[in-house]
C-alpha atoms as a PDB file:
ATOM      1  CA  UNK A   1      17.607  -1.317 -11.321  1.00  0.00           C
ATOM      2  CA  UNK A   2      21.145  -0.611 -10.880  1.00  0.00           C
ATOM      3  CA  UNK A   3      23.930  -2.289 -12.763  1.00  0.00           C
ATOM      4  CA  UNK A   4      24.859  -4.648  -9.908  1.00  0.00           C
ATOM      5  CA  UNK A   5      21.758  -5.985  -9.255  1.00  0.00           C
ATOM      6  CA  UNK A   6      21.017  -7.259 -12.511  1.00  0.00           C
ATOM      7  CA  UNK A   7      21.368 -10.772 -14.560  1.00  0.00           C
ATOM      8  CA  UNK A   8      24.633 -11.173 -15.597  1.00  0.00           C
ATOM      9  CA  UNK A   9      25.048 -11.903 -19.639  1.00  0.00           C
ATOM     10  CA  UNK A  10      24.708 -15.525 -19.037  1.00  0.00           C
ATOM     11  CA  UNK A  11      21.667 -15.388 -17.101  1.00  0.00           C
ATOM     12  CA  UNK A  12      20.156 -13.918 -19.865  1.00  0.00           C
ATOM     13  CA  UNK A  13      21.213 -16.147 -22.457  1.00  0.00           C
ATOM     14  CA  UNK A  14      18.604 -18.811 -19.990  1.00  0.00           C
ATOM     15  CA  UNK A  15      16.006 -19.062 -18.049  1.00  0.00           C
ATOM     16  CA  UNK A  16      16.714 -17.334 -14.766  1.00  0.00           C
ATOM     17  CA  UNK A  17      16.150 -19.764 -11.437  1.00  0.00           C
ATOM     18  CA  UNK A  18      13.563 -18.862  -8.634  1.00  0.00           C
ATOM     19  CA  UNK A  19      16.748 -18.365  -6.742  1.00  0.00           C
ATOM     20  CA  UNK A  20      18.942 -16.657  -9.274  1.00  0.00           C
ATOM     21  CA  UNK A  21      15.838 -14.069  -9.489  1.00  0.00           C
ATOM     22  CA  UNK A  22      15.240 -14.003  -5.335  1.00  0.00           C
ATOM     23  CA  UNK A  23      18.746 -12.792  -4.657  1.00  0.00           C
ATOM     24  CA  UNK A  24      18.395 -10.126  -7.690  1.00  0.00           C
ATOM     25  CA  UNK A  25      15.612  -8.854  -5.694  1.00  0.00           C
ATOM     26  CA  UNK A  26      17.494  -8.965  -2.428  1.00  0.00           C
ATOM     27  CA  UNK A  27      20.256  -7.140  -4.282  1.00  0.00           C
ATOM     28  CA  UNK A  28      17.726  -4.299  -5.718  1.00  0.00           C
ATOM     29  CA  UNK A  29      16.646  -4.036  -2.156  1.00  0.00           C
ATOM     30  CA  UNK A  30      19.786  -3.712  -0.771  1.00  0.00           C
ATOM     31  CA  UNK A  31      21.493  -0.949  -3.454  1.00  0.00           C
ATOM     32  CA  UNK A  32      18.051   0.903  -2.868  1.00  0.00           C
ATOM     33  CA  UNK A  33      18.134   0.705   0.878  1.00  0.00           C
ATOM     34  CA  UNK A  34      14.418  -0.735   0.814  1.00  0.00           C
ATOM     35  CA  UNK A  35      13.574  -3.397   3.442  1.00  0.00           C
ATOM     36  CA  UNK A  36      13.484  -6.803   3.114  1.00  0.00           C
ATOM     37  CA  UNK A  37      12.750 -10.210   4.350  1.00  0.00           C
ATOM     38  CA  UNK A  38      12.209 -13.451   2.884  1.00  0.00           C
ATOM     39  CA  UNK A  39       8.708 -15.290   3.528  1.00  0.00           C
ATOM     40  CA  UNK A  40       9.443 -18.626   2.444  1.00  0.00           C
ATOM     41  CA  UNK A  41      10.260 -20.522  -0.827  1.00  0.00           C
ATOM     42  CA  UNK A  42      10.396 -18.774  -3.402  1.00  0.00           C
ATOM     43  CA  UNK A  43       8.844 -15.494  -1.708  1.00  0.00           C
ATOM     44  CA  UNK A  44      10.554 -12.378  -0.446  1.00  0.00           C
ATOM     45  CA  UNK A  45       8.239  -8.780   1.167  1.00  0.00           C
ATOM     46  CA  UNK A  46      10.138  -6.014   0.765  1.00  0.00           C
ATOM     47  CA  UNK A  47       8.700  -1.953   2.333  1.00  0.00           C
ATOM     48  CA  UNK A  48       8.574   0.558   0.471  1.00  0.00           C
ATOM     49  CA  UNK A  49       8.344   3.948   2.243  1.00  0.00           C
ATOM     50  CA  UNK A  50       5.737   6.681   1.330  1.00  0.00           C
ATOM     51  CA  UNK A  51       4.784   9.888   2.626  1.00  0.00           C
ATOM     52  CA  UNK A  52       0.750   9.765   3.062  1.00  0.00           C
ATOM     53  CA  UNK A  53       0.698   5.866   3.623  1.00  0.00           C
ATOM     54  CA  UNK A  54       4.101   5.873   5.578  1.00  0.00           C
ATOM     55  CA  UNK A  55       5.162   2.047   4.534  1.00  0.00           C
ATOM     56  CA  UNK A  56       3.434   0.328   1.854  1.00  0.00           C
ATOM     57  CA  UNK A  57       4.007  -3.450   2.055  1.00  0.00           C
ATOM     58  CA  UNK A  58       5.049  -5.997  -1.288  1.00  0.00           C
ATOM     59  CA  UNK A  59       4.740  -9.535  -1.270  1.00  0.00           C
ATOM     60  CA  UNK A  60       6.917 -11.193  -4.245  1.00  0.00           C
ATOM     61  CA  UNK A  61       6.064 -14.660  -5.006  1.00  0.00           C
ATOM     62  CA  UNK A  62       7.514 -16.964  -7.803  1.00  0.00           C
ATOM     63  CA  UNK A  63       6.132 -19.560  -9.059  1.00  0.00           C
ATOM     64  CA  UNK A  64       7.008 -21.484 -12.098  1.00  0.00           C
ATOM     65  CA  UNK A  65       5.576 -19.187 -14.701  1.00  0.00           C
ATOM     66  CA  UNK A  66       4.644 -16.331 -12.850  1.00  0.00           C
ATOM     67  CA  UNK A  67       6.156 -13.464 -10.343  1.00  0.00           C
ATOM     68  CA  UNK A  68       2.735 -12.204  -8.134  1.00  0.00           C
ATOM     69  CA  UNK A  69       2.647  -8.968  -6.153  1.00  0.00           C
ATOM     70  CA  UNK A  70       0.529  -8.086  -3.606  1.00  0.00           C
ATOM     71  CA  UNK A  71       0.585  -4.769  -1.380  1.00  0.00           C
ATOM     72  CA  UNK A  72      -2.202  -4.207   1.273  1.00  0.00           C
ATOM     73  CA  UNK A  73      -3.442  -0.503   1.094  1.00  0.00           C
ATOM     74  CA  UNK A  74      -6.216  -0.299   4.009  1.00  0.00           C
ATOM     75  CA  UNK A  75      -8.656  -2.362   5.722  1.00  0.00           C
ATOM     76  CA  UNK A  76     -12.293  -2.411   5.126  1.00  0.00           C
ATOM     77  CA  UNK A  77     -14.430   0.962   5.295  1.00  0.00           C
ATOM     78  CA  UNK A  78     -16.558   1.178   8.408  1.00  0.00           C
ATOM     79  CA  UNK A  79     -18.911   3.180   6.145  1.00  0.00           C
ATOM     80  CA  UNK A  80     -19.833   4.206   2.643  1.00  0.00           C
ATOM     81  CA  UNK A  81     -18.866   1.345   1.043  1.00  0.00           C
ATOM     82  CA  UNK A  82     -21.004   1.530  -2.442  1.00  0.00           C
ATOM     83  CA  UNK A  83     -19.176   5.301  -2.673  1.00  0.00           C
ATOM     84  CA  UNK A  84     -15.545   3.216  -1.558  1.00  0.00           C
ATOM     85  CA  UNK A  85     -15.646   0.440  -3.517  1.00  0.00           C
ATOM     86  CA  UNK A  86     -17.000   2.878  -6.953  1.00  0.00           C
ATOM     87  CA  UNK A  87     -14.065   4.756  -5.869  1.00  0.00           C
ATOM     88  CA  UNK A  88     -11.613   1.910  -6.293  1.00  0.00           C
ATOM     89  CA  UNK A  89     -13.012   0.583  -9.330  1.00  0.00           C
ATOM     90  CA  UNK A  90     -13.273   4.159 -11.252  1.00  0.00           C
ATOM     91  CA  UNK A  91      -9.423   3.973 -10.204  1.00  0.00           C
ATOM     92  CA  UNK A  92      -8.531   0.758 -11.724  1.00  0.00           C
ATOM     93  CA  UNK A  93      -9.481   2.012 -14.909  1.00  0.00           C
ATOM     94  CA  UNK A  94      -6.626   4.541 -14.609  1.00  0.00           C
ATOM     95  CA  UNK A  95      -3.960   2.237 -12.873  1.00  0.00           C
ATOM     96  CA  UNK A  96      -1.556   0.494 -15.984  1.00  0.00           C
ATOM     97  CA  UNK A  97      -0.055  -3.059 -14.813  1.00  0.00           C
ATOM     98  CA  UNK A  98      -2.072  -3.406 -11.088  1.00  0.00           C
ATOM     99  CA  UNK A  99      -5.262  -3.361  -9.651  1.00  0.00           C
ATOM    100  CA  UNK A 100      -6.871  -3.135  -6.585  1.00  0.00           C
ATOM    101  CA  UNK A 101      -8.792  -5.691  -5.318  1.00  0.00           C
ATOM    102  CA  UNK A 102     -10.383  -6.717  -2.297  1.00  0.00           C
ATOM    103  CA  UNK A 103     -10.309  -9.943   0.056  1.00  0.00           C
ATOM    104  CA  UNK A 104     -13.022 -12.027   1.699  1.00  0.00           C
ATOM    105  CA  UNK A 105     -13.111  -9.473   4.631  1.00  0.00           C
ATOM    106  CA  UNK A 106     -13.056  -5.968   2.246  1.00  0.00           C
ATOM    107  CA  UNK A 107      -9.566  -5.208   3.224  1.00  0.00           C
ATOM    108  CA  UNK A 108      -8.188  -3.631  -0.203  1.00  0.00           C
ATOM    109  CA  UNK A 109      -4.503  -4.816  -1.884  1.00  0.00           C
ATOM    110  CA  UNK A 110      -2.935  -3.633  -4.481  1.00  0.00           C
ATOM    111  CA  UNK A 111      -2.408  -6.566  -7.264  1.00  0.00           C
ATOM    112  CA  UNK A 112      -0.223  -7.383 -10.622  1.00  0.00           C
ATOM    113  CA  UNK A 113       1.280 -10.655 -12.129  1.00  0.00           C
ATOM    114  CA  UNK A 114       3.319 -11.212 -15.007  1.00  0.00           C
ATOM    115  CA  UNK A 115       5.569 -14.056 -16.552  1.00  0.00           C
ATOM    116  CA  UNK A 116       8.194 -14.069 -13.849  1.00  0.00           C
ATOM    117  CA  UNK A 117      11.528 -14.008 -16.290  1.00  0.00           C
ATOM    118  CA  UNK A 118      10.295 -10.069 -16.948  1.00  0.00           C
ATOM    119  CA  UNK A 119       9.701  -9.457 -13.328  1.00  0.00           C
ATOM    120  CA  UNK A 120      13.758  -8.328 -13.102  1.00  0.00           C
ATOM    121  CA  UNK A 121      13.128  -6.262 -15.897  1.00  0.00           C
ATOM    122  CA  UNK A 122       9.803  -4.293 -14.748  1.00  0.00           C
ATOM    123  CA  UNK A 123      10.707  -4.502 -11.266  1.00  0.00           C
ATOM    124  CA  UNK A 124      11.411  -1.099 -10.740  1.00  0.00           C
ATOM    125  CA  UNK A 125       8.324   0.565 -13.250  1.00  0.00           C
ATOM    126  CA  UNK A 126       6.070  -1.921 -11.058  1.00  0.00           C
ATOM    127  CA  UNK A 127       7.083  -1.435  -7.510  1.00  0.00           C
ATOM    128  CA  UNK A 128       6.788   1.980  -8.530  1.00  0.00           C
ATOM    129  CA  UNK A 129       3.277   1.556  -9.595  1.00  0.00           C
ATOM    130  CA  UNK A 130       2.522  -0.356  -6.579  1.00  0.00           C
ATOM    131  CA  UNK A 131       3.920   2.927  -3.803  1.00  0.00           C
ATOM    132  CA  UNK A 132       2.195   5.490  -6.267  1.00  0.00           C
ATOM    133  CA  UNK A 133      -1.461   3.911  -6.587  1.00  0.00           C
ATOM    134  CA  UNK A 134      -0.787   2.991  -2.670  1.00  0.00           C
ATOM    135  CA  UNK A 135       0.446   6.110  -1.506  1.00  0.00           C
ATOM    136  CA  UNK A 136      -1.651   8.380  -3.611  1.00  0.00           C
ATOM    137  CA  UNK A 137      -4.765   6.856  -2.371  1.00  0.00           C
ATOM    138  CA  UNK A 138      -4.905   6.416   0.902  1.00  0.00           C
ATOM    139  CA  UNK A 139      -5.950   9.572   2.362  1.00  0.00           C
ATOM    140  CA  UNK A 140      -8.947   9.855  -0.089  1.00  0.00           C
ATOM    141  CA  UNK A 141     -10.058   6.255   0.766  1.00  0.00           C
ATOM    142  CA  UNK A 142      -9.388   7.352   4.373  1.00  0.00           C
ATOM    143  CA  UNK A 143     -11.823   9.986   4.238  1.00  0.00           C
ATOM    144  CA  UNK A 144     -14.700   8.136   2.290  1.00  0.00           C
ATOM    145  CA  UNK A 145     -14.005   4.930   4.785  1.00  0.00           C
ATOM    146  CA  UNK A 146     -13.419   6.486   7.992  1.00  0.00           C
ATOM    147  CA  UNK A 147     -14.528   9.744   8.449  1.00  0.00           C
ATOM    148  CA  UNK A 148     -16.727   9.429  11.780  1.00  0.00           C
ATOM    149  CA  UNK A 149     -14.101   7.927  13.314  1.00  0.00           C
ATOM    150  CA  UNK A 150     -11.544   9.983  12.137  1.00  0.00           C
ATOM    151  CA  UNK A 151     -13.929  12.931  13.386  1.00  0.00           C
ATOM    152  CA  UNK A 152     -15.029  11.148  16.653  1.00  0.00           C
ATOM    153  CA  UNK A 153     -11.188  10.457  17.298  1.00  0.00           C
ATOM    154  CA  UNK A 154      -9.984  14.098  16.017  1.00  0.00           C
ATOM    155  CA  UNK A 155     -12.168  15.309  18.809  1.00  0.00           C
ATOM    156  CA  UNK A 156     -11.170  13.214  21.387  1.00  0.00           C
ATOM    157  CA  UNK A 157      -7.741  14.334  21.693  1.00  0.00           C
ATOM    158  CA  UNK A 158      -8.551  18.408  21.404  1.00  0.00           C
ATOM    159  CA  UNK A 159     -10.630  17.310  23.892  1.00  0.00           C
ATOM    160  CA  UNK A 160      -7.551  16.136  25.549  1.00  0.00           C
ATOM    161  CA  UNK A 161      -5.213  18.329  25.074  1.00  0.00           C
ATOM    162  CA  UNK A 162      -3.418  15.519  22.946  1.00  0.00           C
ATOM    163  CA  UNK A 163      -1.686  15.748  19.572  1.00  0.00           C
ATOM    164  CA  UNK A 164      -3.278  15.507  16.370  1.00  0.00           C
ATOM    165  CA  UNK A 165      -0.402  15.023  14.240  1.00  0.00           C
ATOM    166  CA  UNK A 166      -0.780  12.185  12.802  1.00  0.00           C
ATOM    167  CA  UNK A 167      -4.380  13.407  11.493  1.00  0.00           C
ATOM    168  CA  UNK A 168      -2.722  16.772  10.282  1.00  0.00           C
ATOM    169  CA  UNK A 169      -3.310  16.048   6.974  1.00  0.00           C
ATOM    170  CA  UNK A 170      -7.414  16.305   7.440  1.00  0.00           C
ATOM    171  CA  UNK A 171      -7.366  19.231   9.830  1.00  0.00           C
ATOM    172  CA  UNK A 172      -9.578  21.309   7.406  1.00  0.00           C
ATOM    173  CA  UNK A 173     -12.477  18.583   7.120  1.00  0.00           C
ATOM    174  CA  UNK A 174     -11.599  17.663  10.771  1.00  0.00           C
ATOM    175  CA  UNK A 175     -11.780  20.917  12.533  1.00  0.00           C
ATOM    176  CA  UNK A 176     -14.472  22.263  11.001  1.00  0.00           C
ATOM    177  CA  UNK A 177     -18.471  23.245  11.853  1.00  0.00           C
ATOM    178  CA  UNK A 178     -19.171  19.362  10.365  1.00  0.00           C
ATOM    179  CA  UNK A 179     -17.506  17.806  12.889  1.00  0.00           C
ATOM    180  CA  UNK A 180     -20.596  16.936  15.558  1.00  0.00           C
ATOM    181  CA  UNK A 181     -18.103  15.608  17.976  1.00  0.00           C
ATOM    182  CA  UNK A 182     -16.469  18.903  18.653  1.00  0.00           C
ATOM    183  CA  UNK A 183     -19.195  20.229  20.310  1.00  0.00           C
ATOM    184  CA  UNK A 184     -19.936  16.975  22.762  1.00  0.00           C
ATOM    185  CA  UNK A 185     -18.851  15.575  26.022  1.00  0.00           C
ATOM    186  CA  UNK A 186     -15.059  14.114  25.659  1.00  0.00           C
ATOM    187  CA  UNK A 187     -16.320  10.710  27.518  1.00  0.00           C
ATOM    188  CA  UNK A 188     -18.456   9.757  24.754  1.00  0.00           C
ATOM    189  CA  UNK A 189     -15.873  10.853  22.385  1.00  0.00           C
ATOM    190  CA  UNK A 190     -13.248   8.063  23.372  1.00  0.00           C
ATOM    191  CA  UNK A 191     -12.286   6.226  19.669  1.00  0.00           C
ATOM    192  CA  UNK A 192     -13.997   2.966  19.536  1.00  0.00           C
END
């Protein structure tokens, strides 16, 4: 956190307010040209932007004790869920300050809380955390989630003539002999 953005001496000699910490935030966001927008009392969502998972969104909420984050990473799998979720949880035992978790539905987020008077302090170590665990997953969880339709939709738009840009990154599993919807007829191929 830059110099401007944090508690001044004073601050520090007290208990910071929900508001004296909300507008430290929105000052970190600002000096690091990260997006922001406030959600309520005492609650601000900034974006931070990645490169495999292109925006990775934080939810900040304060509450008298605590400062709780929460980042959604991907929605449910469509498929090979034992094999996703053992994925996730041999990962949490490598992630330091978050986790993931999962909601009623399966969709996964990214999780940490901590007394929220150290929040300005680990702010930058945690959001940090948060884009890396986010970012660095995604395509694997992609691929053990989604890979018919990722196939299915990879072959629609050759089929096409359309670009496949945005599912560059899995050409090599994509393109390949395994794929089983190369070979069919593009009007079962449309992406469900």
């Amino acid at each position: 956190m830059t110099n401007e953005a944090m508690p001044n001496e004073a601050m520090t000699n007290r208990e910071m307010t929900n508001e004296e910490i909300l507008a430290a935030l929105e000052g970190w966001a600002r000096e690091n040209d990260v997006e922001f927008e406030s959600a309520g009392v005492n609650h601000l969502v900034v974006q931070l932007p990645g490169e495999r998972k292109l925006k990775t969104t934080v939810s900040i909420k304060l509450s008298a004790r605590t400062a709780d984050l929460q980042a959604f990473v991907i929605r449910h799998p469509d498929e090979n869920r034992e094999a996703f979720t053992s994925w996730l949880l041999r990962k949490n035992m490598k992630l330091k300050g978050v986790a993931f978790g999962t909601d009623r539905l399966g969709d996964v987020y990214l999780t940490a809380s901590l007394p929220r008077q150290r929040l300005l302090a680990e702010l930058d170590s945690l959001l940090g955390s948060i884009l890396s665990a986010a970012d660095e997953s995604f395509n694997e969880l992609l691929l053990i989630g989604f890979i018919t339709s990722m196939k299915r939709e990879w072959a629609w738009r050759v089929s096409r003539g359309e670009s496949t840009r945005n599912l560059a990154a899995f050409e090599d599993v994509l393109s390949g002999p395994d794929n089983e919807f190369l070979a069919g007829n593009a009007a079962q191929l449309r992406p469900e």
